[in-house]
C-alpha atoms as a PDB file:
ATOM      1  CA  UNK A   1      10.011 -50.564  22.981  1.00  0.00           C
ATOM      2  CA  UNK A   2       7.700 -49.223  20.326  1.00  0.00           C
ATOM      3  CA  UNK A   3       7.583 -46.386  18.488  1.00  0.00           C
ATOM      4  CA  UNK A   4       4.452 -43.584  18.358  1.00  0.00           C
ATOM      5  CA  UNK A   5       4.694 -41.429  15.781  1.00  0.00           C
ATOM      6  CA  UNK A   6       1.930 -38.937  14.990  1.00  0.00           C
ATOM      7  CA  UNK A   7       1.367 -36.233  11.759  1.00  0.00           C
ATOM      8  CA  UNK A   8      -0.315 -33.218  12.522  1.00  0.00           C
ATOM      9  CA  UNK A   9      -1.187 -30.708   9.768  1.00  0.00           C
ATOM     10  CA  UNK A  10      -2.472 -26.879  11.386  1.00  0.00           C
ATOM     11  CA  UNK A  11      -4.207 -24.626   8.762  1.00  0.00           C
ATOM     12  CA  UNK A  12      -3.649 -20.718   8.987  1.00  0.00           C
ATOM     13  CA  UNK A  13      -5.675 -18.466   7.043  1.00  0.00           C
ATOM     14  CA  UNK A  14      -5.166 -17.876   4.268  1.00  0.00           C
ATOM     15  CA  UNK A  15      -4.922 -21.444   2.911  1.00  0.00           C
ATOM     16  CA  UNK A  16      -1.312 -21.764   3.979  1.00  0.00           C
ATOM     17  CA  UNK A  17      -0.761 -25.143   6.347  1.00  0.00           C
ATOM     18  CA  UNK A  18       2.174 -26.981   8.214  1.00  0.00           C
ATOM     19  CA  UNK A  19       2.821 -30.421   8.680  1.00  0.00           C
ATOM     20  CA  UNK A  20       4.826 -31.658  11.550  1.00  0.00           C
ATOM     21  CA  UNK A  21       5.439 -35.241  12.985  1.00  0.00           C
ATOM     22  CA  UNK A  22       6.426 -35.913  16.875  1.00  0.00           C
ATOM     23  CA  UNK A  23       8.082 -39.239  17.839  1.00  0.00           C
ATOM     24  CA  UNK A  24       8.780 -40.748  20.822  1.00  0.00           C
ATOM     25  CA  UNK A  25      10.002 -43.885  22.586  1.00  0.00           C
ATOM     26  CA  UNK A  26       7.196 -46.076  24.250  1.00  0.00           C
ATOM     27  CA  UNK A  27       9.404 -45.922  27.206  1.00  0.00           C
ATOM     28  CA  UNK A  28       9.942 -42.128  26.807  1.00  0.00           C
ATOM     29  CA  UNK A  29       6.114 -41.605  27.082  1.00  0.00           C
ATOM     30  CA  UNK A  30       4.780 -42.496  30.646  1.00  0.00           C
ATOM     31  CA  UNK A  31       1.558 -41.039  30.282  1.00  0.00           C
ATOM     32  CA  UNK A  32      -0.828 -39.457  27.342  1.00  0.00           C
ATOM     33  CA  UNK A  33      -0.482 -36.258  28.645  1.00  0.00           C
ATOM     34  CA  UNK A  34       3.185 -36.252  28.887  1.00  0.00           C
ATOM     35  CA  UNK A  35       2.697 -36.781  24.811  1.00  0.00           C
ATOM     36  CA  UNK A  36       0.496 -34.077  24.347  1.00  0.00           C
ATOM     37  CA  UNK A  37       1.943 -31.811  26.044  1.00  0.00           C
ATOM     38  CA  UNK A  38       4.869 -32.574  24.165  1.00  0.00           C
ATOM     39  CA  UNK A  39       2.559 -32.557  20.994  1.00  0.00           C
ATOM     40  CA  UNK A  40       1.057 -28.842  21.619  1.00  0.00           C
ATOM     41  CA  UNK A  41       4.243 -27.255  22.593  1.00  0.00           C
ATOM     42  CA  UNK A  42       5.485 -28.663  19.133  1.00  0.00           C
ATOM     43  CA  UNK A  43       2.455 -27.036  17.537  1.00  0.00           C
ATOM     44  CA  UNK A  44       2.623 -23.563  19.157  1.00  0.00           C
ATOM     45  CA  UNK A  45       6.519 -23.022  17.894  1.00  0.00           C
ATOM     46  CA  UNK A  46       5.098 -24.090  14.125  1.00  0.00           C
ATOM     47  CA  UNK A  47       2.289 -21.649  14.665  1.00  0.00           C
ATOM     48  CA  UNK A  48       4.367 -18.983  16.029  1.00  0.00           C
ATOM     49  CA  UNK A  49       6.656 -19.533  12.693  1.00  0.00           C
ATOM     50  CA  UNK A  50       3.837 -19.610  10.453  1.00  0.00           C
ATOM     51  CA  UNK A  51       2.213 -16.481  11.758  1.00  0.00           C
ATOM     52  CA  UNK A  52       5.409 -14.600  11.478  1.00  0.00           C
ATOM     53  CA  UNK A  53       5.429 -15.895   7.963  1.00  0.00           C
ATOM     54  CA  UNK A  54       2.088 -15.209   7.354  1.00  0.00           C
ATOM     55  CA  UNK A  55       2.393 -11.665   8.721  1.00  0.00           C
ATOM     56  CA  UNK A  56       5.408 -10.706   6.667  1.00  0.00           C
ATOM     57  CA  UNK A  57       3.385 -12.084   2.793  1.00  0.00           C
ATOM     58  CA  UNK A  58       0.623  -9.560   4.259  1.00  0.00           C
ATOM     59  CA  UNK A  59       3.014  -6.868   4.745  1.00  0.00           C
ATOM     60  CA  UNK A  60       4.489  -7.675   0.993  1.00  0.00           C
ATOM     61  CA  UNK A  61       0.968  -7.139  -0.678  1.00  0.00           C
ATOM     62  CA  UNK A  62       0.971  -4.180  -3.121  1.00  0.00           C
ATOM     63  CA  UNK A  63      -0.450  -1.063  -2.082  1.00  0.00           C
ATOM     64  CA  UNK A  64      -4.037  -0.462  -3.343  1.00  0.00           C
ATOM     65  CA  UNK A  65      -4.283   3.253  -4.927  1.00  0.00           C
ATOM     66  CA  UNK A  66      -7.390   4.847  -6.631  1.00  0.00           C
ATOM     67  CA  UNK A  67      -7.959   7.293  -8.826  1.00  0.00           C
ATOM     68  CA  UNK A  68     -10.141  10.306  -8.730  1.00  0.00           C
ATOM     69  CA  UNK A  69     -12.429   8.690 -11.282  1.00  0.00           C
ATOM     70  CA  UNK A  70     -12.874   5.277  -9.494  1.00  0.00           C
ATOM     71  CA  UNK A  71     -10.458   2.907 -10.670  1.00  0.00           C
ATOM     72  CA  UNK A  72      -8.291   1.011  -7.873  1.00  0.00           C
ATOM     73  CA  UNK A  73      -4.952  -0.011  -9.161  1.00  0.00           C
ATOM     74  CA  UNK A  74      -1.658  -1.696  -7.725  1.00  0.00           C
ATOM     75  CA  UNK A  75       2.024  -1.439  -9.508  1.00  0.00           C
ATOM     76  CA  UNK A  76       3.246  -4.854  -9.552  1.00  0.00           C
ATOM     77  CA  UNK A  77       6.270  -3.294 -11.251  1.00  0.00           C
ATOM     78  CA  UNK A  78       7.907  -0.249 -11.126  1.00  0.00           C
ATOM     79  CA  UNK A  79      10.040   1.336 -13.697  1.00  0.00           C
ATOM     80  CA  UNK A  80      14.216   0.802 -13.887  1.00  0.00           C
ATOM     81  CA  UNK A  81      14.070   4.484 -14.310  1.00  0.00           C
ATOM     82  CA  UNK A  82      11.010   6.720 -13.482  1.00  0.00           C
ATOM     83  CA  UNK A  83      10.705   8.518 -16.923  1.00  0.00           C
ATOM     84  CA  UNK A  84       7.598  10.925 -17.166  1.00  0.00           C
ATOM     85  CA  UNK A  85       4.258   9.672 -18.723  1.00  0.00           C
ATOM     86  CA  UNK A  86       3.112   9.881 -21.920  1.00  0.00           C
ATOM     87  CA  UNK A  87       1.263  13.066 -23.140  1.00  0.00           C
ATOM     88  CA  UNK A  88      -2.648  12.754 -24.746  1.00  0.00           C
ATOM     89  CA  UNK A  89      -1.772  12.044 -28.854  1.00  0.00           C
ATOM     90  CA  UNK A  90       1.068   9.908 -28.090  1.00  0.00           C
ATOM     91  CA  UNK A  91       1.946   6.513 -29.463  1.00  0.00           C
ATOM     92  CA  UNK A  92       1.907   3.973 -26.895  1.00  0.00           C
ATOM     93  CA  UNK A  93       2.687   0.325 -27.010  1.00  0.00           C
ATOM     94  CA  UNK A  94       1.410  -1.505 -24.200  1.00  0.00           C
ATOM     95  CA  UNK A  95       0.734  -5.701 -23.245  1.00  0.00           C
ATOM     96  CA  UNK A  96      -2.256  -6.045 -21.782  1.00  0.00           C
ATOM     97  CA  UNK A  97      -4.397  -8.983 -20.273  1.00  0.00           C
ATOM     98  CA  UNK A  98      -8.247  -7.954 -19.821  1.00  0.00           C
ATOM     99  CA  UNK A  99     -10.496 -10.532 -17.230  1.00  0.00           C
ATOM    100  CA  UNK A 100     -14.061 -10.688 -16.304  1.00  0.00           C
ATOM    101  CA  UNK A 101     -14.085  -9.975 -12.120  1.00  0.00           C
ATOM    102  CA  UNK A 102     -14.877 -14.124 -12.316  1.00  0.00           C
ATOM    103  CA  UNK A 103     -11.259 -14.143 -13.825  1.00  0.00           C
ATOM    104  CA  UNK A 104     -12.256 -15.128 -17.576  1.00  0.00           C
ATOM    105  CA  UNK A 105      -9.975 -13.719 -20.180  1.00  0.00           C
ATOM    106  CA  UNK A 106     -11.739 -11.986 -22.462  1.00  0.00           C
ATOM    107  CA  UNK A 107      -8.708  -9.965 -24.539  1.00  0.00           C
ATOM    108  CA  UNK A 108      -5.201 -10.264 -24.378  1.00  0.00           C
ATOM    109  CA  UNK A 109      -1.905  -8.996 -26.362  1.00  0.00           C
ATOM    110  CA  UNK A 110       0.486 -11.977 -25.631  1.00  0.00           C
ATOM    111  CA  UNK A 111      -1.235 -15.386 -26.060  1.00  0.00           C
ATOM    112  CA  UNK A 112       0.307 -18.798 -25.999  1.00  0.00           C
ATOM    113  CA  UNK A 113       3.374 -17.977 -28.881  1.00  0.00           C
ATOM    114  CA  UNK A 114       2.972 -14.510 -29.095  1.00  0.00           C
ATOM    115  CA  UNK A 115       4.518 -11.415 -27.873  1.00  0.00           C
ATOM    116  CA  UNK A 116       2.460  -8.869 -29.310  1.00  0.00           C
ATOM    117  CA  UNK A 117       1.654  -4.680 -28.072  1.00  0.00           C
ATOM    118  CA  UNK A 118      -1.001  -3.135 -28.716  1.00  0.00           C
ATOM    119  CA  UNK A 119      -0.449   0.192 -30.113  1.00  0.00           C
ATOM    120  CA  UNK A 120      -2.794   3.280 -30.015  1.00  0.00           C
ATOM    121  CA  UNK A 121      -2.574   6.898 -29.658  1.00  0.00           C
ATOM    122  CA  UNK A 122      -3.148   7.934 -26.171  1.00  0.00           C
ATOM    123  CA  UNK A 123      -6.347   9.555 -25.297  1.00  0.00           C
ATOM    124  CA  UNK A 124      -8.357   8.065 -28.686  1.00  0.00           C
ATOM    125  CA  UNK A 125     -10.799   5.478 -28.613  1.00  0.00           C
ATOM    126  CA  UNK A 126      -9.165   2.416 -29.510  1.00  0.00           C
ATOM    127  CA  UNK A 127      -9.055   1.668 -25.732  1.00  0.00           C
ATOM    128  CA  UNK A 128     -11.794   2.036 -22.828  1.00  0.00           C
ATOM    129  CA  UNK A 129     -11.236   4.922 -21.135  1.00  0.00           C
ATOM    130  CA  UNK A 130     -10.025   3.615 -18.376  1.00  0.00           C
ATOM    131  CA  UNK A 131      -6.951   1.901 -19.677  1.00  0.00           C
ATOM    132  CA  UNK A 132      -6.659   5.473 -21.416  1.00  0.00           C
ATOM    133  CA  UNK A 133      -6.350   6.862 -17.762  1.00  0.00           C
ATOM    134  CA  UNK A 134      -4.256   4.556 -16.461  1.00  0.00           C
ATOM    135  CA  UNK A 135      -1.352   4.255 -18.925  1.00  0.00           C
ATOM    136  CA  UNK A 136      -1.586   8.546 -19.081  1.00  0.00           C
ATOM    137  CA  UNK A 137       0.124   8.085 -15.375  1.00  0.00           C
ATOM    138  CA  UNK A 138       2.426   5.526 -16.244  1.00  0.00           C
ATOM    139  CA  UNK A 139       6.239   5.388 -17.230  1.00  0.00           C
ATOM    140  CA  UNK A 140       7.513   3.309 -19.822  1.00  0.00           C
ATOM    141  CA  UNK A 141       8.833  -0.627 -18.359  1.00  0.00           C
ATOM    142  CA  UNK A 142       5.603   0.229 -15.334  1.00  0.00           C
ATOM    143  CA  UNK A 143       3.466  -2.882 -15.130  1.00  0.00           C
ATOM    144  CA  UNK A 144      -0.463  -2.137 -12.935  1.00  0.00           C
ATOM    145  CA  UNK A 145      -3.211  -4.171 -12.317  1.00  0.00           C
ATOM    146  CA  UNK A 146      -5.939  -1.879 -12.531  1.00  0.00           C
ATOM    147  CA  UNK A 147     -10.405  -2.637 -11.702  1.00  0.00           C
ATOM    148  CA  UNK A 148     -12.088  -0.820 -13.996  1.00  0.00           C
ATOM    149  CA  UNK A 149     -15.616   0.783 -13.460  1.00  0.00           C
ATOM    150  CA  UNK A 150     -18.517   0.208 -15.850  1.00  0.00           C
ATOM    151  CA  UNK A 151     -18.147   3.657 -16.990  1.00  0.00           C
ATOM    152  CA  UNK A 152     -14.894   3.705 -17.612  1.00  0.00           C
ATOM    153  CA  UNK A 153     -15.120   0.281 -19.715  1.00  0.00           C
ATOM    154  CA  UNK A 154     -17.711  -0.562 -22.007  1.00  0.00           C
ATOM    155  CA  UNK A 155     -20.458   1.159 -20.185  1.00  0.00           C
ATOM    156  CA  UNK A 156     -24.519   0.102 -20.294  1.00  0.00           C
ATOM    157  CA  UNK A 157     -23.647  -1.285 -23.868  1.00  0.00           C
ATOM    158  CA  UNK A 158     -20.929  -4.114 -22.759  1.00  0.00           C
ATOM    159  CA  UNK A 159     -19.689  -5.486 -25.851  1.00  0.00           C
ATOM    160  CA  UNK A 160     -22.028  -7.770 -27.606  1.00  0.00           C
ATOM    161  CA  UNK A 161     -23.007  -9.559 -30.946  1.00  0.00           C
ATOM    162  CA  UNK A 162     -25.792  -8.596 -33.421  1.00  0.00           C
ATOM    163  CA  UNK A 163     -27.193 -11.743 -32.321  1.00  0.00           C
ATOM    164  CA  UNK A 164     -27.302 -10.742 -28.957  1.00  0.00           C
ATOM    165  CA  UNK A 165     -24.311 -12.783 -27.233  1.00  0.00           C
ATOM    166  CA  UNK A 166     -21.880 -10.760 -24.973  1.00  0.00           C
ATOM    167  CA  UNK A 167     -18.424 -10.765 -25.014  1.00  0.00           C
ATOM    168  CA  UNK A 168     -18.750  -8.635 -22.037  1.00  0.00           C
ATOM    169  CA  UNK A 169     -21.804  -7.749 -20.644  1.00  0.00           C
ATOM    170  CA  UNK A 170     -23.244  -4.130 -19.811  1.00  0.00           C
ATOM    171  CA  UNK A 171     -22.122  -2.660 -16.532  1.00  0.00           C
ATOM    172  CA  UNK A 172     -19.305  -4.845 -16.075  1.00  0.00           C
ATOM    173  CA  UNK A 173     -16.607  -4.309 -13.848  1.00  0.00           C
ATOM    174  CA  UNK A 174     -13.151  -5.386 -15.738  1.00  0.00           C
ATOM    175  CA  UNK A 175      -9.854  -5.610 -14.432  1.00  0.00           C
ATOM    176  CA  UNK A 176      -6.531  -5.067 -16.818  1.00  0.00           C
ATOM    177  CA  UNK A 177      -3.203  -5.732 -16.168  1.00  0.00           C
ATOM    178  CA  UNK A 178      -0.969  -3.120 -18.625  1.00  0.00           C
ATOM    179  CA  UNK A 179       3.065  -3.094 -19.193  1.00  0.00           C
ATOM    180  CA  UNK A 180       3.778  -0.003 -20.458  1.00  0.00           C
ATOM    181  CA  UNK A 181       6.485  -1.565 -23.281  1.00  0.00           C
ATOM    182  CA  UNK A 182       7.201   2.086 -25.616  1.00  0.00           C
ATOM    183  CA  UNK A 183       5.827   5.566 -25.836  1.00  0.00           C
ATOM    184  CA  UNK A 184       6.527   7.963 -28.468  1.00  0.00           C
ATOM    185  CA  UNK A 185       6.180  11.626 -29.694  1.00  0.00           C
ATOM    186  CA  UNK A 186       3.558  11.009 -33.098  1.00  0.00           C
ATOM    187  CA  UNK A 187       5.475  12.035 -36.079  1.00  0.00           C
ATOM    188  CA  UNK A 188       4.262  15.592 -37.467  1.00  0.00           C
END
């Protein structure tokens, strides 16, 4: 008797894939299509599995909101306790990663070793005003992954060397994720 033994990988969309094997006797298989159909019944249960699958990490995405300025955001964490947002003149302390829409890092609070917040008073310019906008609407322990519009980051300018050499160039898109860490009343 010998042994046939085939792999078979099936990609989904997505990028997601799954491997199987079937094996059979030689004297279990008396014809080819006997071991094919054998083969793509095997393969229909996997797909059926992996759609399912597939289906439910859909389903799990975060929501996409926008707000009435332009920028789309998701909450990738909410709150232990839903306190209310911080007022315009507050302190804030917030962790922040800033990328390029190709995914370069171009700013970011907690590098390799650090743990760092930024702190600023709410509705000043130390921030582009979009990150303004979005931690005004957020409660402290809130993490959001917010796309920023031109206008509501560094504009036609970008933000760019004497020499000419841009950090970020003008009319770029940016896209922040912010943790909310602390916000306070400023002293009087």
């Amino acid at each position: 008797m010998h042994r046939i033994t085939t792999l078979l990988a099936v990609s989904l969309l997505g990028g997601s894939a799954a491997a199987f094997s079937v094996s059979m006797e030689s004297s279990d298989v008396p014809s080819r299509r006997d071991f094919l159909t054998k083969t793509v019944s095997t393969t229909a249960v996997i797909l059926t599995g992996s759609a399912i699958a597939t289906e439910n990490a859909v389903a799990a995405a975060p929501e996409i909101l926008n707000t009435p300025s332009g920028i789309k955001y998701a909450i990738l964490k909410k709150p232990k306790a839903k306190g209310s947002p911080p007022q315009k003149g507050d302190i804030v302390a917030i962790e922040y990663t800033g990328y390029l829409t190709d995914g370069t890092i171009f700013d970011a609070t907690h590098a390799e070793g650090k743990q760092n917040a930024l702190m600023f008073e709410l509705g000043g310019n130390a921030v582009p005003d979009g990150v303004n906008e979005m931690v005004k609407d957020m409660s402290v322990g809130e993490k959001v992954q917010a796309i920023i519009p031109p206008d509501l980051a560094f504009g036609d300018k970008g933000l760019c060397l004497e020499s000419g050499e841009c950090l970020i160039k003008p009319k770029s898109t940016l896209v922040y994720d912010i943790f909310l860490r602390r916000s306070a009343i400023p002293p009087p």
